[in-house]
N, C-alpha and C. Protein backbone atom coordinates (compact mmCIF):
# COMPACT_ATOMS: atom_id res chain seq x y z
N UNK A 1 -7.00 25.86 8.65
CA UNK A 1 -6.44 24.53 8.70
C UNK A 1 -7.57 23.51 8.54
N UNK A 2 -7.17 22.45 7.84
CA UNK A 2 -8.65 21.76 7.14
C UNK A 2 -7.74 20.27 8.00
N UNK A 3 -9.22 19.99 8.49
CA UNK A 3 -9.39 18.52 9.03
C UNK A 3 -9.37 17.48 8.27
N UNK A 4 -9.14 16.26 8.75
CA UNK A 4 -9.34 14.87 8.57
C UNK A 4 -9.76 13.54 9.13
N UNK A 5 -10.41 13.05 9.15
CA UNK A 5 -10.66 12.13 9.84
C UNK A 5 -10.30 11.01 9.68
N UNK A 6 -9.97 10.35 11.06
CA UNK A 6 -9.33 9.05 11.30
C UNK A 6 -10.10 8.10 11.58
N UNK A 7 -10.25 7.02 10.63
CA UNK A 7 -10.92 6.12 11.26
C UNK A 7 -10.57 4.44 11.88
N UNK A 8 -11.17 4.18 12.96
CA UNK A 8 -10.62 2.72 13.24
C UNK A 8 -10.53 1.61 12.24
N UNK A 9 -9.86 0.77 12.12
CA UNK A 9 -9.67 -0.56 11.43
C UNK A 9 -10.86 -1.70 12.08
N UNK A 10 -11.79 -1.92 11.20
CA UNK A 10 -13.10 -2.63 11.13
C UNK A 10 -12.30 -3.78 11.87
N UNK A 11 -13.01 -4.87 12.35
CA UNK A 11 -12.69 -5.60 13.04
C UNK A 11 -12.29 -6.96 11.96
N UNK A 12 -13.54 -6.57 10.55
CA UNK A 12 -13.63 -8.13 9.73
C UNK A 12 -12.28 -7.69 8.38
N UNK A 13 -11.40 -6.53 8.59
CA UNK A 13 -10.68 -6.02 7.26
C UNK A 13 -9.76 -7.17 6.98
N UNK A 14 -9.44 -7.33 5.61
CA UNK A 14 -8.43 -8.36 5.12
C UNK A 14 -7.39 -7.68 5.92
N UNK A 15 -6.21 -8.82 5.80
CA UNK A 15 -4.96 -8.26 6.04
C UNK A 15 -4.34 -7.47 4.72
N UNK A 16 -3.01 -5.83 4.96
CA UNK A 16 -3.10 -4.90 4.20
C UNK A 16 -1.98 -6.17 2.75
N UNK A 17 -2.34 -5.59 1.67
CA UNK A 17 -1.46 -5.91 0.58
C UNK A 17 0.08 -5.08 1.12
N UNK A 18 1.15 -5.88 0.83
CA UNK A 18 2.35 -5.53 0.88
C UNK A 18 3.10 -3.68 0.95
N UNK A 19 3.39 -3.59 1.70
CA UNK A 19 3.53 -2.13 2.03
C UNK A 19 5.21 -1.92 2.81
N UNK A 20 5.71 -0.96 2.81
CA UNK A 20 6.77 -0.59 3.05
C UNK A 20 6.07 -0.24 4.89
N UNK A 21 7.25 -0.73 5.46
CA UNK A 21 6.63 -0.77 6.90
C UNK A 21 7.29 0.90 8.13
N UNK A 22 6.83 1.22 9.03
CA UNK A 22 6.39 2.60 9.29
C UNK A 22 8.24 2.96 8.94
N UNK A 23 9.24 2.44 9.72
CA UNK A 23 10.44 2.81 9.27
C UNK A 23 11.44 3.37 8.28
N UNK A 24 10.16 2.14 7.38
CA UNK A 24 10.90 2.16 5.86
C UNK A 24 11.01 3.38 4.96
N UNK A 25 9.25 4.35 5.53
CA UNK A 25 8.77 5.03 4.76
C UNK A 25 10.17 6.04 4.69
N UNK A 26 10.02 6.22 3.34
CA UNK A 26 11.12 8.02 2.51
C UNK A 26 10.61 9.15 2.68
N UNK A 27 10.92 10.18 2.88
CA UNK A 27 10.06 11.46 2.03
C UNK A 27 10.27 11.63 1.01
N UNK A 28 11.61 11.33 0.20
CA UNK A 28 11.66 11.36 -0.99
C UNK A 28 10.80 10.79 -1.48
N UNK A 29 10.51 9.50 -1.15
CA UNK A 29 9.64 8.43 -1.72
C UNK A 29 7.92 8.99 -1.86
N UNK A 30 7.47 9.26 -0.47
CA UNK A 30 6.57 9.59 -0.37
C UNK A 30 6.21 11.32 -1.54
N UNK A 31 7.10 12.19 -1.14
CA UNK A 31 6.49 13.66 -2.14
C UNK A 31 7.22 12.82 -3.67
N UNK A 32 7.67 12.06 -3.85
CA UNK A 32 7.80 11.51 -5.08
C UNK A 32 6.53 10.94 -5.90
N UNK A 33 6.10 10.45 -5.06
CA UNK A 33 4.09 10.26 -5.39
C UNK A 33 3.44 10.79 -5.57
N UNK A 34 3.53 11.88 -4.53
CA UNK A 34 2.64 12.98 -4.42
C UNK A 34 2.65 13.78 -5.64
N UNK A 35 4.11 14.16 -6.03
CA UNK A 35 4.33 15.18 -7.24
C UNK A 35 3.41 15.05 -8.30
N UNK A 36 2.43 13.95 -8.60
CA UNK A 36 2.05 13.69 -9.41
C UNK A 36 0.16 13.91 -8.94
N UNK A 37 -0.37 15.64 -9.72
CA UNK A 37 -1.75 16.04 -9.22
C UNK A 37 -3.20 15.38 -9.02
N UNK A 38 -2.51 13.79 -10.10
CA UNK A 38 -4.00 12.85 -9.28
C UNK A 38 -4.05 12.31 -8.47
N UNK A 39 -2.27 11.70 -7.86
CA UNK A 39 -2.55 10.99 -6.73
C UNK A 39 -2.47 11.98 -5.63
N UNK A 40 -1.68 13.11 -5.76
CA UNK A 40 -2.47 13.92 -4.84
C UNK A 40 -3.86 14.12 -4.71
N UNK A 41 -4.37 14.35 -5.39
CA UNK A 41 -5.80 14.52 -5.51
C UNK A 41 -6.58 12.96 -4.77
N UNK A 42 -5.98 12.18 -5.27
CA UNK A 42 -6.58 10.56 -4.54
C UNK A 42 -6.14 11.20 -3.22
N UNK A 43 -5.20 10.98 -2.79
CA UNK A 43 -4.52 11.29 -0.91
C UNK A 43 -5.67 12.40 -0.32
N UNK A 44 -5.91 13.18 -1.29
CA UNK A 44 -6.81 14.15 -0.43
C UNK A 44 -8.17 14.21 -0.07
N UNK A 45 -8.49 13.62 -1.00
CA UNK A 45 -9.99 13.17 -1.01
C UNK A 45 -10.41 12.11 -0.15
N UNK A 46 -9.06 11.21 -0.34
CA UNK A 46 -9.03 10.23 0.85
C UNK A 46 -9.17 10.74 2.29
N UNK A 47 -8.55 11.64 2.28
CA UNK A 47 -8.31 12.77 3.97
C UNK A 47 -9.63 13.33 3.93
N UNK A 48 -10.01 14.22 3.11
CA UNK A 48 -11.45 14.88 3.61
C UNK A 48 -12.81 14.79 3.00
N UNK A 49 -12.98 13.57 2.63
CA UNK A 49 -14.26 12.97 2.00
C UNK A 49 -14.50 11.68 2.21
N UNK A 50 -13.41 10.67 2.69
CA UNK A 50 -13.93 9.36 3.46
C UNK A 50 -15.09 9.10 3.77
N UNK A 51 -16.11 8.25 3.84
CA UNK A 51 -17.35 7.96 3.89
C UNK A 51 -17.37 7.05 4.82
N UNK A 52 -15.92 5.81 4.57
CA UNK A 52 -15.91 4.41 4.86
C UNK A 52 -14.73 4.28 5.37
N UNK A 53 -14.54 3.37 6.06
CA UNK A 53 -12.63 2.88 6.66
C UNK A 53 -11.96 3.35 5.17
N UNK A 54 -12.08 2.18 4.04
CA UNK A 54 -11.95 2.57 2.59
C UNK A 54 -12.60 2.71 2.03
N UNK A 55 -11.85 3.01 0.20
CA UNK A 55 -12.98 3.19 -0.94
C UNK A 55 -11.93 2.39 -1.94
N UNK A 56 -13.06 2.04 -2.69
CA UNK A 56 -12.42 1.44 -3.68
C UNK A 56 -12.28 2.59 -5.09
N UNK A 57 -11.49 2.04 -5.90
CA UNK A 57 -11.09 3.45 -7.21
C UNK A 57 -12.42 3.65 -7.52
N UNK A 58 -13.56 3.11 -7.91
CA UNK A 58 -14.19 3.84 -8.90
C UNK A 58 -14.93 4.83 -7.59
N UNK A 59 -14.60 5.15 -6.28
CA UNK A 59 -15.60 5.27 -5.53
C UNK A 59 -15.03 7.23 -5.63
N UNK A 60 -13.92 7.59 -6.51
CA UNK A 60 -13.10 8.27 -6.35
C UNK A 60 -13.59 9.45 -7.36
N UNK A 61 -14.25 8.72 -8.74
CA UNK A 61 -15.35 8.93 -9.79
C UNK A 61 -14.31 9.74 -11.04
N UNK A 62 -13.03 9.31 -10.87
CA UNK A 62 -11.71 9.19 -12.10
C UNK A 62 -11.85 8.90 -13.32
N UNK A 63 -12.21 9.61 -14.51
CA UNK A 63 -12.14 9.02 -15.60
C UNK A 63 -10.84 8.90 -16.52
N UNK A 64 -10.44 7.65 -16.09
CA UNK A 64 -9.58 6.63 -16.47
C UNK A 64 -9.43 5.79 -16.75
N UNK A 65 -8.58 5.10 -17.69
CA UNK A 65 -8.46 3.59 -17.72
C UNK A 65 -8.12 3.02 -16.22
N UNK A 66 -8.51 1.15 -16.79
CA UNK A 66 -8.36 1.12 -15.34
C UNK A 66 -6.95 0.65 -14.92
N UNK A 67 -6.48 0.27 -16.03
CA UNK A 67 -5.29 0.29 -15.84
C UNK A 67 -4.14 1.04 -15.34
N UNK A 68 -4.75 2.57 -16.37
CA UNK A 68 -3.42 3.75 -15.69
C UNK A 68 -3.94 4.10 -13.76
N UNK A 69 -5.58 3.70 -13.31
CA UNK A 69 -5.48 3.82 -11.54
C UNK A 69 -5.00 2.74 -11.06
N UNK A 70 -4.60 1.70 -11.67
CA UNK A 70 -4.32 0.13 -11.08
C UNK A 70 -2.73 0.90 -10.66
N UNK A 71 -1.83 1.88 -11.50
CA UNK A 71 -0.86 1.77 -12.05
C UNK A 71 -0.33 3.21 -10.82
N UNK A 72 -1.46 4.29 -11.07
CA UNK A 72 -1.17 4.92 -9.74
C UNK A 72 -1.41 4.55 -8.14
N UNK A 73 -2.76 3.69 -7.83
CA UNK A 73 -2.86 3.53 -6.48
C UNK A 73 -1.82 2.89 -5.81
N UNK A 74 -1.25 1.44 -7.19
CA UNK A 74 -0.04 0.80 -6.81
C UNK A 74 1.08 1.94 -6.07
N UNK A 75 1.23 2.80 -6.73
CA UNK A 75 2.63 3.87 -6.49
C UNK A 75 2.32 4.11 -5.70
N UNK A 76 1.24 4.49 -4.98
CA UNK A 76 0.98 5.23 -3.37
C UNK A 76 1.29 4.42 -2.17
N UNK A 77 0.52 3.41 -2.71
CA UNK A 77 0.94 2.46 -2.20
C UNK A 77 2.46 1.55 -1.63
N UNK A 78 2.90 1.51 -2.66
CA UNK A 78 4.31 0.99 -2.61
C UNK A 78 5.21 2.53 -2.08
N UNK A 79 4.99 3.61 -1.96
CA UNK A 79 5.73 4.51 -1.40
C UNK A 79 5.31 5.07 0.05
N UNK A 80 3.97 4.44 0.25
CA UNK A 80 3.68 4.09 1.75
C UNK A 80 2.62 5.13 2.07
N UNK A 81 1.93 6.08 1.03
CA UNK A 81 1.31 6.51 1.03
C UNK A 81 -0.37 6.31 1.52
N UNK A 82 -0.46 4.94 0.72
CA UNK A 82 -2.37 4.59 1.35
C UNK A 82 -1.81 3.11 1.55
N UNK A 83 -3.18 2.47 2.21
CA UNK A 83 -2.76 1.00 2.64
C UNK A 83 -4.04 0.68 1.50
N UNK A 84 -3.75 -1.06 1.35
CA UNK A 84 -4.51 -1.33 0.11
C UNK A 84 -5.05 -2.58 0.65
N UNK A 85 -6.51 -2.83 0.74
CA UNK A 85 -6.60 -4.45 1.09
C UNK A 85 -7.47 -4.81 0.04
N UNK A 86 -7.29 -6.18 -0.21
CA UNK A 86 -8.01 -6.81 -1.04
C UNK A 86 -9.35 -7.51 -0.44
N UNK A 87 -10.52 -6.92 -0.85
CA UNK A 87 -11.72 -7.44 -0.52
C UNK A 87 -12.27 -8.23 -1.73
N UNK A 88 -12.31 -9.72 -2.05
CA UNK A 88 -12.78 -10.22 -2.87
C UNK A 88 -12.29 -9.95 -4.23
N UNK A 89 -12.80 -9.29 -5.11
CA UNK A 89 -12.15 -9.07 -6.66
C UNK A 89 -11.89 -7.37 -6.03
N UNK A 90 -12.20 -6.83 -5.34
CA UNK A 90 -11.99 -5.36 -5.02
C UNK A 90 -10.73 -5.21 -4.28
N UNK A 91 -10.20 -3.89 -4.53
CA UNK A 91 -9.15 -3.43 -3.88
C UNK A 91 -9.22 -2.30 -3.39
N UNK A 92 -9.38 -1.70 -2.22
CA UNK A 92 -9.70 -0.48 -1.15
C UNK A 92 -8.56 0.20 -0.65
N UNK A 93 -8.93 1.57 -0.51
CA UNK A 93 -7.55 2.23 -0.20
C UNK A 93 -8.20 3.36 1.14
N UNK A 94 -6.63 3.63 2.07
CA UNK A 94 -6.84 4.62 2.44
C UNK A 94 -5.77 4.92 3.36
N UNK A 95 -5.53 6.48 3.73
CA UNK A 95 -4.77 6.51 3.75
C UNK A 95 -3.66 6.46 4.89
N UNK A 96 -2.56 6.20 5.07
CA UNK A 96 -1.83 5.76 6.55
C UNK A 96 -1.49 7.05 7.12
N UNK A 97 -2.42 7.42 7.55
CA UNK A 97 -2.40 8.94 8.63
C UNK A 97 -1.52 8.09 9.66
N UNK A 98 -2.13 7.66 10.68
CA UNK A 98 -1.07 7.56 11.34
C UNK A 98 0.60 6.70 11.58
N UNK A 99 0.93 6.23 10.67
CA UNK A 99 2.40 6.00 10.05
C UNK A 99 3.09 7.36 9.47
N UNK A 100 1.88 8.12 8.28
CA UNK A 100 2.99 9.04 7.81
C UNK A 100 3.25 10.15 8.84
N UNK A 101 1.99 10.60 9.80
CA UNK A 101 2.14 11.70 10.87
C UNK A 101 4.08 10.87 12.06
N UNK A 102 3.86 9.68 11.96
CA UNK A 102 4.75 9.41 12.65
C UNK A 102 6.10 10.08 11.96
N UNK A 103 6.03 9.62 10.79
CA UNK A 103 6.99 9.65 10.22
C UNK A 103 7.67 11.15 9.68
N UNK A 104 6.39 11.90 9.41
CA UNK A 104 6.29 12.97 8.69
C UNK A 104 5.50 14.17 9.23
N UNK A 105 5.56 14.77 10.38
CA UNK A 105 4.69 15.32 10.80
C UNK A 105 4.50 16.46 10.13
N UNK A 106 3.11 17.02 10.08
CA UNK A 106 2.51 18.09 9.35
C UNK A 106 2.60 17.73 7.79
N UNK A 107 3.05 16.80 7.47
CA UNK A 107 2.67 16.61 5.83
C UNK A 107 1.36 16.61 5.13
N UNK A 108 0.82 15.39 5.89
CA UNK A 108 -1.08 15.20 5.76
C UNK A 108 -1.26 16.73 5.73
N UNK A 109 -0.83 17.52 6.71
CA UNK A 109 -2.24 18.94 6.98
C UNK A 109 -1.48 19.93 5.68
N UNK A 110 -0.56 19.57 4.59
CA UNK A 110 -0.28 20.21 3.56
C UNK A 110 -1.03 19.50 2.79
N UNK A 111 -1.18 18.47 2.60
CA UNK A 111 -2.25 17.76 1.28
C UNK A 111 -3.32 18.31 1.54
N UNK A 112 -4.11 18.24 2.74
CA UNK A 112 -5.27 18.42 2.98
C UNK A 112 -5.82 19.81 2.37
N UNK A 113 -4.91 20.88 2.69
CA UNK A 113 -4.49 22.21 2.81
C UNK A 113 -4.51 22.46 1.40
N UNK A 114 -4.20 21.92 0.88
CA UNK A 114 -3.43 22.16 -1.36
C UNK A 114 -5.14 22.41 -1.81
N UNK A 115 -4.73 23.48 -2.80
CA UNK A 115 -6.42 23.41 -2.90
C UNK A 115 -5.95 23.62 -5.01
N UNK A 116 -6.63 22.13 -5.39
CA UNK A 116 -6.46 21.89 -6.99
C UNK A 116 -6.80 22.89 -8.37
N UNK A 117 -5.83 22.36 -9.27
CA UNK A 117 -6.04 23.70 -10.25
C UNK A 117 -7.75 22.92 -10.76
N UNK A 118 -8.13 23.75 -11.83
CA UNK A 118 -9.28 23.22 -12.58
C UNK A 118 -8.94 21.90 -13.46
N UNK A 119 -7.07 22.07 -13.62
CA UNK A 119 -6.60 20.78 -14.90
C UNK A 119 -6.61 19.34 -13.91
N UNK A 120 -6.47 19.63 -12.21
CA UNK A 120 -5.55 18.21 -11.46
C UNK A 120 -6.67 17.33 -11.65
């Protein structure tokens, strides 16, 4: 069983960009995101490689336009997956362990757990 770490909310963090609130969250919604092997891959890396409260996309090292990660973090986001704050021209993610454990228990310790093909 593979760990994750939780970290506190910095004292100076923006307030989060618009998010579906702990109630709201789906599972449909949520493994509807997931289904897709990069933002899994973002969610997980987020869980067991965190450095910082967040990271911003390029911190993720994705070669992508930046458009098509503008286009996934949004989806994680909006399905309640990571929280997103805007720092200046930057946008930071990470992920709502404790909303989705509320919501979803043992889900996180299956992402964490998924271990990627060579293609995700």
């Amino acid at each position: 069983m593979t760990a994750f770490k939780v970290l506190p909310v910095p004292v100076d963090a923006p307030e989060p960009l618009p998010e579906p609130a702990v109630g709201d969250l789906r599972l449909e919604a949520v493994l509807g995101v997931l289904s897709d092997p990069l933002r899994l891959g973002i969610v997980r890396k987020l869980l067991l490689e965190r450095e910082e409260f967040d990271h911003t996309c390029g911190w993720f090292g994705l070669d992508r336009p930046k458009s098509s990660l503008t286009h996934h973090f949004k989806a994680l986001r909006e399905a309640g997956a990571i929280r997103q704050r805007q720092y200046g021209l930057e946008r930071r993610s990470h992920v709502r362990i404790d909303d989705l454990e509320a919501r979803f228990p043992g889900l996180l310790r299956l992402v964490a757990d998924w271990t990627p093909s060579e293609s995700a």
